[in-house]
PDB file of N, CA and C in Angstrom:
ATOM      1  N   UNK A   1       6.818  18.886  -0.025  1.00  0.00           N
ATOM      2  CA  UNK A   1       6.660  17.557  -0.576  1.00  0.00           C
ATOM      3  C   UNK A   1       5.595  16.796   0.216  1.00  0.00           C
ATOM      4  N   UNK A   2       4.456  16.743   0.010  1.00  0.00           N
ATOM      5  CA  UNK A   2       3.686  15.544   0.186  1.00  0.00           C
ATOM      6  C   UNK A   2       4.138  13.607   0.329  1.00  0.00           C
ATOM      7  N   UNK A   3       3.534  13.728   1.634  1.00  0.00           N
ATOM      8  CA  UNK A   3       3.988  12.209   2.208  1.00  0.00           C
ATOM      9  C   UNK A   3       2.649  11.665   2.449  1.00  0.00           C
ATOM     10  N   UNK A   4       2.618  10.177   2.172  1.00  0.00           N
ATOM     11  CA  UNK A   4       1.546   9.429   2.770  1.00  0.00           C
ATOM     12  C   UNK A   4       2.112   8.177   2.974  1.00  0.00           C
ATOM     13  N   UNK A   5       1.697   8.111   4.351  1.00  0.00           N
ATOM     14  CA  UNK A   5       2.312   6.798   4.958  1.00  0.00           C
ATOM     15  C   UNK A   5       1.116   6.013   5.127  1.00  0.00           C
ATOM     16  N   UNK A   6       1.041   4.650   5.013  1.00  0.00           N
ATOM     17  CA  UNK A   6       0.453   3.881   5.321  1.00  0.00           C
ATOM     18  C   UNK A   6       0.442   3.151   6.014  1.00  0.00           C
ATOM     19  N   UNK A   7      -0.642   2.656   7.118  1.00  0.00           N
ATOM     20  CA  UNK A   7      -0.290   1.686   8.230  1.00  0.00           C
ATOM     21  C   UNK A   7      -1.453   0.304   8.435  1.00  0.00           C
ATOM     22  N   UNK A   8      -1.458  -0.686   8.975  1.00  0.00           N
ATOM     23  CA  UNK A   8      -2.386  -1.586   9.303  1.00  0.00           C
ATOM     24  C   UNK A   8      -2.572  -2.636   8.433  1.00  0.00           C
ATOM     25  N   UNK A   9      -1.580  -2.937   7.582  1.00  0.00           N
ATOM     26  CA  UNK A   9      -1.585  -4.510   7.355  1.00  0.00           C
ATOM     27  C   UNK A   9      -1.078  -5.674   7.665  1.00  0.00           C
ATOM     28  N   UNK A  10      -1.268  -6.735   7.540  1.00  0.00           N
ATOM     29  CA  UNK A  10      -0.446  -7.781   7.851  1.00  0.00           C
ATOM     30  C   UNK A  10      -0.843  -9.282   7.402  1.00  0.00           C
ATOM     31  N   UNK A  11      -0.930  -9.699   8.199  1.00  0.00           N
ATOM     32  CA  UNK A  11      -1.750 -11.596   8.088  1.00  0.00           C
ATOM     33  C   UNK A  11      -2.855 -11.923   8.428  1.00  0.00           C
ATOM     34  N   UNK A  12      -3.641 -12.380   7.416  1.00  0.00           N
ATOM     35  CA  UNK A  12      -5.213 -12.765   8.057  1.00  0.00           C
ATOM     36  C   UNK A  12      -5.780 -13.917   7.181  1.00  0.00           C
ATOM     37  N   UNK A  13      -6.557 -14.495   8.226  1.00  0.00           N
ATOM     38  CA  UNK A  13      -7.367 -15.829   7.176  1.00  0.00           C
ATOM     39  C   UNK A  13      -8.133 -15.091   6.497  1.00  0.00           C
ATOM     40  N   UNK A  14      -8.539 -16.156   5.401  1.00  0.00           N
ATOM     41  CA  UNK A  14      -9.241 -15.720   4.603  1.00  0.00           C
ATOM     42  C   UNK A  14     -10.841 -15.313   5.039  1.00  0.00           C
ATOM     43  N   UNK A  15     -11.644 -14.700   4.682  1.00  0.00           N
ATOM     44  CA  UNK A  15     -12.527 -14.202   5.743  1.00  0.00           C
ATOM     45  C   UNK A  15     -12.636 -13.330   6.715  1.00  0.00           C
ATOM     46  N   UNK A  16     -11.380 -12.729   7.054  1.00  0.00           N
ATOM     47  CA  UNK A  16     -10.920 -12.033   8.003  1.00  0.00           C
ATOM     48  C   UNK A  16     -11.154 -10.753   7.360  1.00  0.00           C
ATOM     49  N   UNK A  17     -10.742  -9.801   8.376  1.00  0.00           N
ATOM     50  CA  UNK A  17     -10.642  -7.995   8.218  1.00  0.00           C
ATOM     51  C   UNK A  17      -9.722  -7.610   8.440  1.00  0.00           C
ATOM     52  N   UNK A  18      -9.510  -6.746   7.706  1.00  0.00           N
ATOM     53  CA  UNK A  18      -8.063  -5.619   8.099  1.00  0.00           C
ATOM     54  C   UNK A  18      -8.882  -4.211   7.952  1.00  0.00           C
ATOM     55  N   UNK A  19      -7.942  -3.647   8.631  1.00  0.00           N
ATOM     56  CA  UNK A  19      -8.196  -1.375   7.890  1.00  0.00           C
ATOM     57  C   UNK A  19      -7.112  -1.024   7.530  1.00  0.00           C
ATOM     58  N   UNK A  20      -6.611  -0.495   6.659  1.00  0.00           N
ATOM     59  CA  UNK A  20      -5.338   0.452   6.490  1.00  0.00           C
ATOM     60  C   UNK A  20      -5.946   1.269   6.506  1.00  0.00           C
ATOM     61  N   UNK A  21      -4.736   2.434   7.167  1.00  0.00           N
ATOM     62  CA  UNK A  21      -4.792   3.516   7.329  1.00  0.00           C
ATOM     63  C   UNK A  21      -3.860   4.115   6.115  1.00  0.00           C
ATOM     64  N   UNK A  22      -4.087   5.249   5.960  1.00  0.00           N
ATOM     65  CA  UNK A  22      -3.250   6.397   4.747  1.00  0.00           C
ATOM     66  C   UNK A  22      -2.815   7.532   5.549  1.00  0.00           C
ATOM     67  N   UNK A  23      -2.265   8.340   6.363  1.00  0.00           N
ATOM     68  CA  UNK A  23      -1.881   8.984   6.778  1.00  0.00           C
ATOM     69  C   UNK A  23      -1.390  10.632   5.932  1.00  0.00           C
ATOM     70  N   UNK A  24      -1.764  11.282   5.421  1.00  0.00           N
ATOM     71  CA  UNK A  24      -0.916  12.434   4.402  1.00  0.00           C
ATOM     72  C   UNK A  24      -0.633  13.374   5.793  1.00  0.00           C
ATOM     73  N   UNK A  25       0.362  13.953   4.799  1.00  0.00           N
ATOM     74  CA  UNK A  25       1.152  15.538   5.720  1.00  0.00           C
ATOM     75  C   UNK A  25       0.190  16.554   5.370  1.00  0.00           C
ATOM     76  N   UNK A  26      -1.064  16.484   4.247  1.00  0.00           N
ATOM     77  CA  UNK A  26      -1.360  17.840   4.613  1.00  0.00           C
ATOM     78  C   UNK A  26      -2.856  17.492   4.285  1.00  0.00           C
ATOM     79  N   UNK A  27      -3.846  18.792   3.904  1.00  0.00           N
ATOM     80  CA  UNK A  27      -5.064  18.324   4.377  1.00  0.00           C
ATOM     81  C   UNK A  27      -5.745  16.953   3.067  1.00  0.00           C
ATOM     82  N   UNK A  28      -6.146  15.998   3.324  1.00  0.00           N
ATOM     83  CA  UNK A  28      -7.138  15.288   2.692  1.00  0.00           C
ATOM     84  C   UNK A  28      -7.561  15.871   1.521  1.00  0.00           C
ATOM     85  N   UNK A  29      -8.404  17.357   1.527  1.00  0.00           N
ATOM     86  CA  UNK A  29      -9.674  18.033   1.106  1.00  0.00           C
ATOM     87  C   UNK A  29      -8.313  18.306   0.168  1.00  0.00           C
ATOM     88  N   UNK A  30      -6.991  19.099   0.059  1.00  0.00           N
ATOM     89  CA  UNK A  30      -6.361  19.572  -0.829  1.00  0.00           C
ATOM     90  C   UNK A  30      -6.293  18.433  -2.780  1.00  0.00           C
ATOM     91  N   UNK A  31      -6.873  17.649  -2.359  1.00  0.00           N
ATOM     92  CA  UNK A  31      -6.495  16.653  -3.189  1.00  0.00           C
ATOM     93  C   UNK A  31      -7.602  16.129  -4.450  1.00  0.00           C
ATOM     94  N   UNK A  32      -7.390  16.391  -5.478  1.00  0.00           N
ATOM     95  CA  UNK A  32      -9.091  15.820  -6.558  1.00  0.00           C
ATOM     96  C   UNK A  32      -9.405  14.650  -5.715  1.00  0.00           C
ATOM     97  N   UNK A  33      -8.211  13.787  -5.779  1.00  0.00           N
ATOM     98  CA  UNK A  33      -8.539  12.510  -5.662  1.00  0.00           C
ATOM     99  C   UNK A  33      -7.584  11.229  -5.437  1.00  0.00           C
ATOM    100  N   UNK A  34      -8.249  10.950  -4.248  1.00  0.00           N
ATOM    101  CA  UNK A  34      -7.460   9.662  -3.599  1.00  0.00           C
ATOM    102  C   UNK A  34      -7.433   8.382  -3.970  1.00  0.00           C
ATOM    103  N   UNK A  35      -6.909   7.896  -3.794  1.00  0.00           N
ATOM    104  CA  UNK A  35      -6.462   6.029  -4.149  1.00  0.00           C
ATOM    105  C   UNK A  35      -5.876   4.975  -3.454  1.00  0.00           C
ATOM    106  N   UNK A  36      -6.607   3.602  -3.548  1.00  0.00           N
ATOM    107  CA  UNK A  36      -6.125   2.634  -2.953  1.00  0.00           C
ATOM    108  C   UNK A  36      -5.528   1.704  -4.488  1.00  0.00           C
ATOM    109  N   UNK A  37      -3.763   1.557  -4.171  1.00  0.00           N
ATOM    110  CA  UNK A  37      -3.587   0.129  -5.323  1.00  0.00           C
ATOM    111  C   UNK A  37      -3.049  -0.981  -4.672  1.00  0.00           C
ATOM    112  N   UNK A  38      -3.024  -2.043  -5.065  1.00  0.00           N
ATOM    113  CA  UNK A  38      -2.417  -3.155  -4.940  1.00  0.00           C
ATOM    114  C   UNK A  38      -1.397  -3.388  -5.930  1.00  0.00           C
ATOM    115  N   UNK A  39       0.034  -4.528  -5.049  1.00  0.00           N
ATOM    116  CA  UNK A  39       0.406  -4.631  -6.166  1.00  0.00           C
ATOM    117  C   UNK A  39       0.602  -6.684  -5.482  1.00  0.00           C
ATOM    118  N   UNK A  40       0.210  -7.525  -6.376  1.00  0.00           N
ATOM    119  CA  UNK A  40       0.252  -9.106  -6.086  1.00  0.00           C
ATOM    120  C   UNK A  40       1.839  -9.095  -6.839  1.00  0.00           C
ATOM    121  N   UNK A  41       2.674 -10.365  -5.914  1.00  0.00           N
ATOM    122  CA  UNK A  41       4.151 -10.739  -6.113  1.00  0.00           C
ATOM    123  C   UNK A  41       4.089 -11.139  -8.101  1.00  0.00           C
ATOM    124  N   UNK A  42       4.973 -10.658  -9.284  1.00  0.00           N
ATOM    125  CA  UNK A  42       4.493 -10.923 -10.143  1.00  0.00           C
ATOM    126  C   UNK A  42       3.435 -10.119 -11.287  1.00  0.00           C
ATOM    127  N   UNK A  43       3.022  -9.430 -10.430  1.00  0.00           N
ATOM    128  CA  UNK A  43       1.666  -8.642 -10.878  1.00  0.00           C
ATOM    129  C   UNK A  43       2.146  -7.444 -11.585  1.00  0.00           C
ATOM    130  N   UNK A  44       1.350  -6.769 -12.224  1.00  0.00           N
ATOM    131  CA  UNK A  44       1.037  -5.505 -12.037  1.00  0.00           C
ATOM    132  C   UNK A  44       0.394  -4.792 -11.180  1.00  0.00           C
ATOM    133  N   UNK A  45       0.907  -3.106 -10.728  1.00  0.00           N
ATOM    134  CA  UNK A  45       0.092  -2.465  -9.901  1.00  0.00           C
ATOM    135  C   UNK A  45      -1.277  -2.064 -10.317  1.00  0.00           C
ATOM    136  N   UNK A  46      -2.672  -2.611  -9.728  1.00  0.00           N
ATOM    137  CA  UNK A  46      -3.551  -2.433 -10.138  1.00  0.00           C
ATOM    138  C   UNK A  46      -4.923  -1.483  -9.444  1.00  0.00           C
ATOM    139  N   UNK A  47      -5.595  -0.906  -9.563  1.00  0.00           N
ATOM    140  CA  UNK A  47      -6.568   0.027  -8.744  1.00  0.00           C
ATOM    141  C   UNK A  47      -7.052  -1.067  -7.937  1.00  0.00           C
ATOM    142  N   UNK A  48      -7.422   0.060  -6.472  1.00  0.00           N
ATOM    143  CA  UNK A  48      -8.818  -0.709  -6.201  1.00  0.00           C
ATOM    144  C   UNK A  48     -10.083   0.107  -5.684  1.00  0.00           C
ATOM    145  N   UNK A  49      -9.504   1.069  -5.275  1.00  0.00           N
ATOM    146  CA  UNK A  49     -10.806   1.854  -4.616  1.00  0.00           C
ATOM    147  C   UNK A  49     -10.188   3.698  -4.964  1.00  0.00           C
ATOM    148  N   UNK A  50     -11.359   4.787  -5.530  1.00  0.00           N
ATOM    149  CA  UNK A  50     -11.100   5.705  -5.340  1.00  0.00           C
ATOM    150  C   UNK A  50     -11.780   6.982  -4.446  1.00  0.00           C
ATOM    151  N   UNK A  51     -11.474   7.793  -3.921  1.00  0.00           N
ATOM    152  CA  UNK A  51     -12.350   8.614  -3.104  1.00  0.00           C
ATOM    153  C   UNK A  51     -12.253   9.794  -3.622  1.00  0.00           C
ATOM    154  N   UNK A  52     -13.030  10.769  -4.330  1.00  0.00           N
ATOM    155  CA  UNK A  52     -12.788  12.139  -4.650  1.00  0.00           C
ATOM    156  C   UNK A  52     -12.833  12.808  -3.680  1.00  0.00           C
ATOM    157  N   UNK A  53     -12.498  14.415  -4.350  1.00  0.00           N
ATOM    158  CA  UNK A  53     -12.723  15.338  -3.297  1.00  0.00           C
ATOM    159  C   UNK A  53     -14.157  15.429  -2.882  1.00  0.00           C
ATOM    160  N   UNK A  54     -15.068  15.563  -3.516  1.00  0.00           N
ATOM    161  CA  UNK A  54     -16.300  15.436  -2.712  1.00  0.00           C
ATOM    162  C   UNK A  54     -17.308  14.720  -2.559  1.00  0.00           C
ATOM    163  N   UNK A  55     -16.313  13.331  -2.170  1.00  0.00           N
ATOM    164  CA  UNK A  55     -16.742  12.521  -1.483  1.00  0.00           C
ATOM    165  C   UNK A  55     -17.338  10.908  -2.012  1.00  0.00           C
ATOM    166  N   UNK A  56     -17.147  11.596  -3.454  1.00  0.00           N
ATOM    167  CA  UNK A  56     -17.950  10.353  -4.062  1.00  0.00           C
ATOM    168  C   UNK A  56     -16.778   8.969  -3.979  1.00  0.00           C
ATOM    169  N   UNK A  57     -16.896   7.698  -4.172  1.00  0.00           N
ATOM    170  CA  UNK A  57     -16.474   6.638  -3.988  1.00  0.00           C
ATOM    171  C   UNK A  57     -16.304   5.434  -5.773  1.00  0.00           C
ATOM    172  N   UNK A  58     -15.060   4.869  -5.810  1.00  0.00           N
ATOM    173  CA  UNK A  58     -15.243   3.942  -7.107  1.00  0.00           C
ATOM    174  C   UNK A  58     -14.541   2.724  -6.405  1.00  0.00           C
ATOM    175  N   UNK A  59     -14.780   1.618  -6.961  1.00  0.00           N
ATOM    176  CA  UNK A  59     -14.310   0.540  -6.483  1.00  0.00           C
ATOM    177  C   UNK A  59     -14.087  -0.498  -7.905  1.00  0.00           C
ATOM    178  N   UNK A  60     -12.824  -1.699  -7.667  1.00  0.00           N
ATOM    179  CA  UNK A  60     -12.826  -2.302  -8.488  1.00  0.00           C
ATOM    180  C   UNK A  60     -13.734  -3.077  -8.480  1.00  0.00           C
ATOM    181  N   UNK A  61     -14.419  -4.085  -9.331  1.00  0.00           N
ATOM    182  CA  UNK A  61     -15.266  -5.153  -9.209  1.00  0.00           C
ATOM    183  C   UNK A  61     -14.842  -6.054  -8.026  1.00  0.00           C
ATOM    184  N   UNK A  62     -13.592  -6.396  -8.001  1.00  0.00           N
ATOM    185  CA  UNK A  62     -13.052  -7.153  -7.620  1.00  0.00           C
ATOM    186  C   UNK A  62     -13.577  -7.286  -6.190  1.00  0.00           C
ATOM    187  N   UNK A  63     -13.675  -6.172  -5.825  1.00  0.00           N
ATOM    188  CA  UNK A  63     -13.573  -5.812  -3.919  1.00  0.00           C
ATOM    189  C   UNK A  63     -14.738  -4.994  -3.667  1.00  0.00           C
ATOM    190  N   UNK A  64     -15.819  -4.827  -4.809  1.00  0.00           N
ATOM    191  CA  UNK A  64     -16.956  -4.156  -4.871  1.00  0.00           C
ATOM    192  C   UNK A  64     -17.657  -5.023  -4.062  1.00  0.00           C
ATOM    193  N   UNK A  65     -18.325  -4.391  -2.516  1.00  0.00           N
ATOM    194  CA  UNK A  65     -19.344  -4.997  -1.383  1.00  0.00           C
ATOM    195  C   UNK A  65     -18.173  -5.488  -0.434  1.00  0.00           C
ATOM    196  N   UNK A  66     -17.364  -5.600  -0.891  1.00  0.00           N
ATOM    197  CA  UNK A  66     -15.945  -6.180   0.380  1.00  0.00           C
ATOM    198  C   UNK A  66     -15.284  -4.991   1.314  1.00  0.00           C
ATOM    199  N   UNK A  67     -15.302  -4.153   0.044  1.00  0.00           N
ATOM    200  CA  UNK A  67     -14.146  -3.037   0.585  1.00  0.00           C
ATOM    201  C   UNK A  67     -14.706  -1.313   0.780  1.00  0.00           C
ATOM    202  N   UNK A  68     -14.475  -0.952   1.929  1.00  0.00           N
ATOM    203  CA  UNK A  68     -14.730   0.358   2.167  1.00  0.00           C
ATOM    204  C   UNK A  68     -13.927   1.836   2.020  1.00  0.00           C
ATOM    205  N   UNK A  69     -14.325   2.571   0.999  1.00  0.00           N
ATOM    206  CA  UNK A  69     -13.029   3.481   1.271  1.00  0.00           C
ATOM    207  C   UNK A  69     -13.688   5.046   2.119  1.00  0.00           C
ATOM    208  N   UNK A  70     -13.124   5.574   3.264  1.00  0.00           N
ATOM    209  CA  UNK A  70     -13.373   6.269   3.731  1.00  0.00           C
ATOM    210  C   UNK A  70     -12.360   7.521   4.385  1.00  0.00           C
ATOM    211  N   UNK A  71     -12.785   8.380   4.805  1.00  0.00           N
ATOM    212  CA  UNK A  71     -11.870   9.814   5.421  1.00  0.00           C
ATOM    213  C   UNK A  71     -12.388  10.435   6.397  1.00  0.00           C
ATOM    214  N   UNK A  72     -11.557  11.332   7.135  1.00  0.00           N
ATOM    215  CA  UNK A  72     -11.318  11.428   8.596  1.00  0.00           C
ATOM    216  C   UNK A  72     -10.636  12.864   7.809  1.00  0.00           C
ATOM    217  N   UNK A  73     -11.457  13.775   7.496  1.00  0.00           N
ATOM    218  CA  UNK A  73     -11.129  15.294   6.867  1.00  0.00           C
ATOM    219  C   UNK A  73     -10.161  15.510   8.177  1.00  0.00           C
ATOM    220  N   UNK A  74     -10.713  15.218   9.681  1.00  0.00           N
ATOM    221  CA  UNK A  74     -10.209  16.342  10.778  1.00  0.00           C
ATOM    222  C   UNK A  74      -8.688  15.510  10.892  1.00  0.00           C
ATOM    223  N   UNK A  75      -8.106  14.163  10.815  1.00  0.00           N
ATOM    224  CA  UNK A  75      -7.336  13.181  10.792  1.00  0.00           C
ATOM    225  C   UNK A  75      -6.359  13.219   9.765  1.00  0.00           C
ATOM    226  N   UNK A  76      -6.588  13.998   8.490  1.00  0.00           N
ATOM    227  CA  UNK A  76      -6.139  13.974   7.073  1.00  0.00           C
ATOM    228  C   UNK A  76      -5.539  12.501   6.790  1.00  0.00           C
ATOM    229  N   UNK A  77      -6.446  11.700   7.258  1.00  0.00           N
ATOM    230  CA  UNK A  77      -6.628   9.971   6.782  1.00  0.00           C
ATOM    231  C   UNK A  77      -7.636   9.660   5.810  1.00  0.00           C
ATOM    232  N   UNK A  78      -6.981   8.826   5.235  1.00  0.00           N
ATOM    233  CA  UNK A  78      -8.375   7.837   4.663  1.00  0.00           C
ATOM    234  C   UNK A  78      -7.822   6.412   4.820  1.00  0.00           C
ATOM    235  N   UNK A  79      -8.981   5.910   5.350  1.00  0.00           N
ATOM    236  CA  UNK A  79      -9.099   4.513   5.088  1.00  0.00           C
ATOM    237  C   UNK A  79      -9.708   3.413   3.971  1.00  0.00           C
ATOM    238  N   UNK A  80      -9.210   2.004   4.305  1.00  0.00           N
ATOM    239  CA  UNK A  80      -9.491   1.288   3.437  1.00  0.00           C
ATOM    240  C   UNK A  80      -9.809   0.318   4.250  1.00  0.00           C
ATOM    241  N   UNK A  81     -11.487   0.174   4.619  1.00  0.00           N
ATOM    242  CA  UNK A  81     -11.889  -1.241   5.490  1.00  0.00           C
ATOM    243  C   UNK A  81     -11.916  -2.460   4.752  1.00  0.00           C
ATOM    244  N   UNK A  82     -11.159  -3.453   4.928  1.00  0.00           N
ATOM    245  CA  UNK A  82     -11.182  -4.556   3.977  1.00  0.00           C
ATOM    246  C   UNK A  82     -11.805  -5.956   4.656  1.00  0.00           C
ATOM    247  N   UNK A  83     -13.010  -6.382   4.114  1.00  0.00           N
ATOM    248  CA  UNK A  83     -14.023  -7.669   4.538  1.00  0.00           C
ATOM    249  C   UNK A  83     -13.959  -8.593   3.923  1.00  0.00           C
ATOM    250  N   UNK A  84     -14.000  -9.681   4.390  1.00  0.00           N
ATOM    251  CA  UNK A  84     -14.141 -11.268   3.835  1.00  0.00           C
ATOM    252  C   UNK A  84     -13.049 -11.013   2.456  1.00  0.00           C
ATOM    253  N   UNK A  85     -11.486 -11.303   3.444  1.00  0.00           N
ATOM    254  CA  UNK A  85     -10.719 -11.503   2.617  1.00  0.00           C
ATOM    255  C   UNK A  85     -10.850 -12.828   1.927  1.00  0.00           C
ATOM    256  N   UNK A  86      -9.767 -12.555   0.398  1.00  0.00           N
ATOM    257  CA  UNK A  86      -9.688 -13.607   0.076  1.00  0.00           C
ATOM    258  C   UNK A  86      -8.276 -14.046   0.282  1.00  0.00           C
ATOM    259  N   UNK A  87      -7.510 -14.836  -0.245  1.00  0.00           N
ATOM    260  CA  UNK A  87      -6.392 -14.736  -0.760  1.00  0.00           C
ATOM    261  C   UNK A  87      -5.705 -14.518  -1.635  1.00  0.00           C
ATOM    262  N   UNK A  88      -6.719 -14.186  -3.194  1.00  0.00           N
ATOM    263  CA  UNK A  88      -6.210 -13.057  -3.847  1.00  0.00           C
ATOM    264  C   UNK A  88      -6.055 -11.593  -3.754  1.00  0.00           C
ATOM    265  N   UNK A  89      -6.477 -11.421  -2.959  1.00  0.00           N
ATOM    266  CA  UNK A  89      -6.579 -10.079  -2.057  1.00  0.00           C
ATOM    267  C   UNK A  89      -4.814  -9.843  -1.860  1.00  0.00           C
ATOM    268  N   UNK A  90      -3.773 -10.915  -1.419  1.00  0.00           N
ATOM    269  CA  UNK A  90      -2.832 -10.549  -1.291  1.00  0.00           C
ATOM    270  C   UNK A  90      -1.895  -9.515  -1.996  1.00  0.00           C
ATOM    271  N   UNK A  91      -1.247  -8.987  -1.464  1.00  0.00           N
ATOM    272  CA  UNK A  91      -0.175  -7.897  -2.155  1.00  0.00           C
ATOM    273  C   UNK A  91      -0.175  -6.332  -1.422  1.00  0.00           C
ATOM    274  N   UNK A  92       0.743  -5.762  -1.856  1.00  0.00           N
ATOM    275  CA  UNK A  92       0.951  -4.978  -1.332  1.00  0.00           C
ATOM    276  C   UNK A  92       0.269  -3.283  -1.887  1.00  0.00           C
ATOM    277  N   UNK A  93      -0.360  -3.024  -0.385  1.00  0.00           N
ATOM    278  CA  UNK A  93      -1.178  -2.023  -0.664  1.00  0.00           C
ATOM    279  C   UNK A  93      -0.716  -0.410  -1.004  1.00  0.00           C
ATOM    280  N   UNK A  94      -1.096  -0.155  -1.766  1.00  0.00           N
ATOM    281  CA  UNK A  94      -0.203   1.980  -1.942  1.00  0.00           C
ATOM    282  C   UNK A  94      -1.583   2.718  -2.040  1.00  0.00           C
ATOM    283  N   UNK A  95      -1.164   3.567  -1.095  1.00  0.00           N
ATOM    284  CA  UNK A  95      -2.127   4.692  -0.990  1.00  0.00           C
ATOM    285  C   UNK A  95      -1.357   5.899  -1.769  1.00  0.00           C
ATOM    286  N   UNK A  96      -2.211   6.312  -2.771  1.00  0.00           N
ATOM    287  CA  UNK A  96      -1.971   7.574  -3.999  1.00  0.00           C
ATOM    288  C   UNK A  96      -3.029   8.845  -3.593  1.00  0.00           C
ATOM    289  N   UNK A  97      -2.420  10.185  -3.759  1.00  0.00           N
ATOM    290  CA  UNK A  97      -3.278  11.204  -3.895  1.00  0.00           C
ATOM    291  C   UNK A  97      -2.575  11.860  -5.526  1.00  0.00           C
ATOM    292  N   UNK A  98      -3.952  12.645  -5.891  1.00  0.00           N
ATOM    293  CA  UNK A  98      -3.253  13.517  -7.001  1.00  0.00           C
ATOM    294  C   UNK A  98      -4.053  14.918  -7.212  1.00  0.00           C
ATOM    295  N   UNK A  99      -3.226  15.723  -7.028  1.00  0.00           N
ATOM    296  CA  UNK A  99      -3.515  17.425  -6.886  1.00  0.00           C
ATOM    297  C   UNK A  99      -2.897  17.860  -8.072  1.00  0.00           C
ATOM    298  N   UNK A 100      -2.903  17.084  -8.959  1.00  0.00           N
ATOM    299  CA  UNK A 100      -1.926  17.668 -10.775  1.00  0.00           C
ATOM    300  C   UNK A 100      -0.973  16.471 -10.470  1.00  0.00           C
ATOM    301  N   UNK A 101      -0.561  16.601  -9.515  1.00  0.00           N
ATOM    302  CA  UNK A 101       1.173  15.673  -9.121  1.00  0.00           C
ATOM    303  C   UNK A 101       0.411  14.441  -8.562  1.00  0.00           C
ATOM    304  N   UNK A 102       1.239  13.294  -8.917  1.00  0.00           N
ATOM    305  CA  UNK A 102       0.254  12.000  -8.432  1.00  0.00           C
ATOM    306  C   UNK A 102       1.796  12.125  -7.530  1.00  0.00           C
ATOM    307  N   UNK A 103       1.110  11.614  -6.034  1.00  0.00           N
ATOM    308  CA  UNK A 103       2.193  10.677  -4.606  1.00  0.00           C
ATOM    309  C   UNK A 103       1.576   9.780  -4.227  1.00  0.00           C
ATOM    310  N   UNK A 104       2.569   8.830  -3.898  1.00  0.00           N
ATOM    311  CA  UNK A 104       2.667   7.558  -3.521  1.00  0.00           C
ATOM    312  C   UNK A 104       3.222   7.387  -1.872  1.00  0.00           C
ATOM    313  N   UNK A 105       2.533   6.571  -1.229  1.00  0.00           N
ATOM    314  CA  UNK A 105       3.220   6.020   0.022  1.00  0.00           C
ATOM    315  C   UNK A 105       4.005   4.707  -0.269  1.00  0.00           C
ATOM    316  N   UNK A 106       4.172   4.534   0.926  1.00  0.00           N
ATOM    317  CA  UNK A 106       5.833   3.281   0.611  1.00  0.00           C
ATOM    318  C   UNK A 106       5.131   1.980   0.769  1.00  0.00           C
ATOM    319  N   UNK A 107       3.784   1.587   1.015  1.00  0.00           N
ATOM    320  CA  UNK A 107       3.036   0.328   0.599  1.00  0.00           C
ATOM    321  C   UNK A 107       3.006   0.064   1.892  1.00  0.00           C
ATOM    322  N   UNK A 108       2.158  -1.423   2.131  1.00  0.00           N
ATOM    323  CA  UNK A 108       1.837  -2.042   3.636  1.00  0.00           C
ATOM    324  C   UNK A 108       1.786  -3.774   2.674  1.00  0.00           C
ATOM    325  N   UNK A 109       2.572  -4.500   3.323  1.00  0.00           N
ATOM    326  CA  UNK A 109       2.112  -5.742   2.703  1.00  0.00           C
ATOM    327  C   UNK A 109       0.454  -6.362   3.497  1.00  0.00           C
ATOM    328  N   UNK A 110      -0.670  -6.773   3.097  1.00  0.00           N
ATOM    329  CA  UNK A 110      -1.440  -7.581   3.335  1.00  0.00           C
ATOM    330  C   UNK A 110      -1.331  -9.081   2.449  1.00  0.00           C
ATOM    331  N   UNK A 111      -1.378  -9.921   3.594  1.00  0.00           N
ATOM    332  CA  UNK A 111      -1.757 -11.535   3.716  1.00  0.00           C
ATOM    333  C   UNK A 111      -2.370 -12.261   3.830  1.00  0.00           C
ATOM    334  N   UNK A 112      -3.337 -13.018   2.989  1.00  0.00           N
ATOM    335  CA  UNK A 112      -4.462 -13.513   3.480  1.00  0.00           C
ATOM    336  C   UNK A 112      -4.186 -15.038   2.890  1.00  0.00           C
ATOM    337  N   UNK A 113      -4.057 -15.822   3.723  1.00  0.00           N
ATOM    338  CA  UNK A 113      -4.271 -16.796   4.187  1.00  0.00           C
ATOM    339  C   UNK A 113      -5.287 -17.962   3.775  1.00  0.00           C
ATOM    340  N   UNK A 114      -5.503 -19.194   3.451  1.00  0.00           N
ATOM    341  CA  UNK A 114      -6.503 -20.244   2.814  1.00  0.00           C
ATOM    342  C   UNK A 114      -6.198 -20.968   4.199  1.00  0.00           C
TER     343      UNK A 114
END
């Protein structure tokens, strides 16, 4: 069973930075393709950033020039550098892989602050 834990969010002004981390149990490379979602209190869960297997990158508009998505093949991490928050930015973040089978980690709340 595939796990991905996520780590590194919390409270920040607006303007501020965070990174989450994604953590999986097995390699990165095993995977088509990775994912960052959000979900805002109320909301639906919505995309924001994707990373394929080789390497290419998608982003929502939303966080397009804000947000970085990146991997650490030797780490079996990927990250999500997040710049000049806003405060719609808030909600809670899930890191997804899918190899046929889509998994989910257990979320990280981020806070951003006015």
């Amino acid at each position: 069973q595939v796990r991905l834990v996520e780590s590194g969010g919390g409270l920040v002004q607006a303007g501020g930075s965070l990174r989450l981390s994604c953590s999986a149990s097995e390699s990165v490379l095993s995977f088509d393709i990775m994912g960052w979602y959000r979900q805002a209190q109320g909301k639906q869960r919505e995309p924001v950033a994707f990373i394929h297997k080789y390497g290419g990158t998608n982003y929502a508009n939303s966080v397009k020039g804000r947000f970085t998505f990146s991997r650490d093949n030797a780490k079996d991490t990927v990250y999500l550098e997040m710049n000049s928050l806003k405060p719609e930015d808030t909600a809670v973040y899930y890191c997804s892989a899918n190899d046929g089978t889509e998994y989910w980690g257990q979320g990280t709340q981020v806070t951003v602050s006015s």
